[in-house]
C-alpha atoms as a PDB file:
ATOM      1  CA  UNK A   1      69.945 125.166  37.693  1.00  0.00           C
ATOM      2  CA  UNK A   2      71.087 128.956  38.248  1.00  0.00           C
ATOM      3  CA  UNK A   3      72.302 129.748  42.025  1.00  0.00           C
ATOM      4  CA  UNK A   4      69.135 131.766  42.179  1.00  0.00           C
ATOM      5  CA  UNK A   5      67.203 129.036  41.501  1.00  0.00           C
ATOM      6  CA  UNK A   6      68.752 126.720  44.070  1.00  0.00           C
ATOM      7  CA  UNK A   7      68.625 129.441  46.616  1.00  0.00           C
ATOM      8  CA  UNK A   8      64.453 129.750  45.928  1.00  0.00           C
ATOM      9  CA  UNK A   9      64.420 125.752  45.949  1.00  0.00           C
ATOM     10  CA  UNK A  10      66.510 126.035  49.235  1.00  0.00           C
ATOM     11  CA  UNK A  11      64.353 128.233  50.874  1.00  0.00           C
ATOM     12  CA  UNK A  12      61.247 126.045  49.889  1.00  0.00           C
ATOM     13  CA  UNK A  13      62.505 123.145  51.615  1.00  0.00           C
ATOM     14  CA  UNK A  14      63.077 125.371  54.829  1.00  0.00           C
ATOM     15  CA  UNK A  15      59.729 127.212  54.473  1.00  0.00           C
ATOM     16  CA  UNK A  16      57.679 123.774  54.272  1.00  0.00           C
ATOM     17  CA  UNK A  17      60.372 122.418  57.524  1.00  0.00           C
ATOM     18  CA  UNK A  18      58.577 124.804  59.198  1.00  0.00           C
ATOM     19  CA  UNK A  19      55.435 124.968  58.707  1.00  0.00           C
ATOM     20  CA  UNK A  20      55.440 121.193  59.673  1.00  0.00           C
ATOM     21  CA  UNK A  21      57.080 122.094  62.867  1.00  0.00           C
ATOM     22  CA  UNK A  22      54.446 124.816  63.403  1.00  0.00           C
ATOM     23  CA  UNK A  23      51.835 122.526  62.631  1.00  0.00           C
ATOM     24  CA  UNK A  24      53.044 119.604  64.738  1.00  0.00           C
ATOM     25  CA  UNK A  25      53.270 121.752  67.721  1.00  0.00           C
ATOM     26  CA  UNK A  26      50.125 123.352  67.255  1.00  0.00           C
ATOM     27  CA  UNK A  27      48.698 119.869  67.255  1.00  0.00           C
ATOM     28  CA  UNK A  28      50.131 118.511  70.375  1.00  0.00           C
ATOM     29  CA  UNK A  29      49.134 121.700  72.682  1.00  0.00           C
ATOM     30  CA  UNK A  30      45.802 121.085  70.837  1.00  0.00           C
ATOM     31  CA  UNK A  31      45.720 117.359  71.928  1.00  0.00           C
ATOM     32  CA  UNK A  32      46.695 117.938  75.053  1.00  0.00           C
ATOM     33  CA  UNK A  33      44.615 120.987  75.746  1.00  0.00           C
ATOM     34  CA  UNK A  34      41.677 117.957  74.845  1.00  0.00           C
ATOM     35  CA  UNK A  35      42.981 115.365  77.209  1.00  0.00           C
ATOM     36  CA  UNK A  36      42.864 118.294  80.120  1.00  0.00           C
ATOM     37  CA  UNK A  37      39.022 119.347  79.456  1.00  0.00           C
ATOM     38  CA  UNK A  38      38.219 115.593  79.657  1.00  0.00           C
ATOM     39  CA  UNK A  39      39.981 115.349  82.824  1.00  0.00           C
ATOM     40  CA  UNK A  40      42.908 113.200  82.577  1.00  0.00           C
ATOM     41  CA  UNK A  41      45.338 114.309  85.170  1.00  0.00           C
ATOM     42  CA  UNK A  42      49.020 115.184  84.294  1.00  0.00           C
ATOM     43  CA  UNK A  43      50.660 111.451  85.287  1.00  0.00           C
ATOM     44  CA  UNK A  44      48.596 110.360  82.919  1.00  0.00           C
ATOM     45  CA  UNK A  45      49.237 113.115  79.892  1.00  0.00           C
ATOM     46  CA  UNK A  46      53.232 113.290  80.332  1.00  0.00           C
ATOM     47  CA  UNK A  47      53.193 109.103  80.131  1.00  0.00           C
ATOM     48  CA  UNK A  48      50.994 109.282  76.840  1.00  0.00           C
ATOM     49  CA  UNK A  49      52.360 112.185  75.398  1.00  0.00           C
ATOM     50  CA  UNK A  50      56.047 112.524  76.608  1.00  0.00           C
ATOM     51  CA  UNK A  51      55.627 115.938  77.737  1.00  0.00           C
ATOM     52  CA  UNK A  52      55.257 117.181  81.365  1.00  0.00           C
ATOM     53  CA  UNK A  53      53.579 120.440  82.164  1.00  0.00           C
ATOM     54  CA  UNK A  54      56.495 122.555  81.926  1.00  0.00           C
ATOM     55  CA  UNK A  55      57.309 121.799  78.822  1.00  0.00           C
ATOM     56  CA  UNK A  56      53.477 121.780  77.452  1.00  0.00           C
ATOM     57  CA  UNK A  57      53.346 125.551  79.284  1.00  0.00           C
ATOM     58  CA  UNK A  58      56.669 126.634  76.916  1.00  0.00           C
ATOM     59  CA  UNK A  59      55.112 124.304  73.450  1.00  0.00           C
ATOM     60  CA  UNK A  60      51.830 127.205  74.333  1.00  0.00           C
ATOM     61  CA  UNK A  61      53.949 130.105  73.982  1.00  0.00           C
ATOM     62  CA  UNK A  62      55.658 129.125  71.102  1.00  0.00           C
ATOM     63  CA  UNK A  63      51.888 128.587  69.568  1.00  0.00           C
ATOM     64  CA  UNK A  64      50.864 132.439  70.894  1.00  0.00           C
ATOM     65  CA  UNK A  65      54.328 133.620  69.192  1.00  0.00           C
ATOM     66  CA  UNK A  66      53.787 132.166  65.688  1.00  0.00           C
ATOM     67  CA  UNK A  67      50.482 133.841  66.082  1.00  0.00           C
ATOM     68  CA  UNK A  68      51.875 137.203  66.675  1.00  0.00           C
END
Protein backbone atom coordinates (compact mmCIF):
# COMPACT_ATOMS: atom_id res chain seq x y z
CA UNK A 1 0.00 0.00 0.00
CA UNK A 2 1.46 3.52 -1.20
CA UNK A 3 1.65 6.29 1.74
CA UNK A 4 -1.12 7.94 -0.20
CA UNK A 5 -3.14 5.21 0.10
CA UNK A 6 -2.73 4.73 3.83
CA UNK A 7 -3.19 8.39 4.36
CA UNK A 8 -6.91 8.11 2.34
CA UNK A 9 -7.51 4.77 4.46
CA UNK A 10 -6.42 6.88 7.56
CA UNK A 11 -8.62 9.53 7.01
CA UNK A 12 -11.59 7.04 6.41
CA UNK A 13 -11.30 5.60 9.70
CA UNK A 14 -11.36 9.24 11.24
CA UNK A 15 -14.17 10.46 8.94
CA UNK A 16 -16.54 7.39 9.95
CA UNK A 17 -15.11 8.13 14.08
CA UNK A 18 -16.95 10.97 13.57
CA UNK A 19 -19.77 10.72 12.11
CA UNK A 20 -20.57 8.08 14.86
CA UNK A 21 -19.79 10.64 17.42
CA UNK A 22 -22.06 13.11 15.58
CA UNK A 23 -24.64 10.67 15.36
CA UNK A 24 -24.50 9.42 18.94
CA UNK A 25 -24.84 12.85 20.23
CA UNK A 26 -27.46 13.82 18.03
CA UNK A 27 -29.30 10.84 19.42
CA UNK A 28 -29.02 11.46 23.05
CA UNK A 29 -30.18 15.35 22.87
CA UNK A 30 -32.90 13.70 20.69
CA UNK A 31 -33.81 11.17 23.49
CA UNK A 32 -33.69 13.40 25.96
CA UNK A 33 -35.43 16.25 24.24
CA UNK A 34 -38.39 13.10 24.20
CA UNK A 35 -38.19 12.27 27.85
CA UNK A 36 -38.72 16.31 28.56
CA UNK A 37 -42.02 16.68 26.27
CA UNK A 38 -43.37 13.61 28.16
CA UNK A 39 -42.64 15.20 31.34
CA UNK A 40 -40.09 13.38 33.20
CA UNK A 41 -38.37 15.82 35.43
CA UNK A 42 -34.50 16.22 35.43
CA UNK A 43 -33.76 13.70 38.70
CA UNK A 44 -35.19 11.41 36.76
CA UNK A 45 -33.34 12.09 33.12
CA UNK A 46 -29.65 12.64 34.63
CA UNK A 47 -30.22 9.02 36.68
CA UNK A 48 -31.34 7.29 33.29
CA UNK A 49 -29.23 8.99 31.05
CA UNK A 50 -26.03 10.08 32.99
CA UNK A 51 -26.27 13.54 31.94
CA UNK A 52 -27.48 16.54 34.03
CA UNK A 53 -28.84 19.64 32.41
CA UNK A 54 -25.71 21.39 32.03
CA UNK A 55 -24.16 19.10 30.24
CA UNK A 56 -27.40 18.19 27.96
CA UNK A 57 -27.52 22.34 27.37
CA UNK A 58 -23.54 22.09 25.98
CA UNK A 59 -24.36 18.19 23.98
CA UNK A 60 -27.31 20.97 22.12
CA UNK A 61 -24.80 23.29 20.97
CA UNK A 62 -22.50 20.96 19.76
CA UNK A 63 -25.71 19.53 17.64
CA UNK A 64 -26.52 23.44 16.33
CA UNK A 65 -22.58 23.64 15.46
CA UNK A 66 -22.30 20.49 13.29
CA UNK A 67 -25.31 21.97 11.68
CA UNK A 68 -23.69 25.17 10.81
Amino acid sequence: MTYAQELLKEGRTEGRAEGRTEGEIKAEVRIIENLLQEGMEWAAIERVTGVNEAQFQALKQQVEDMND
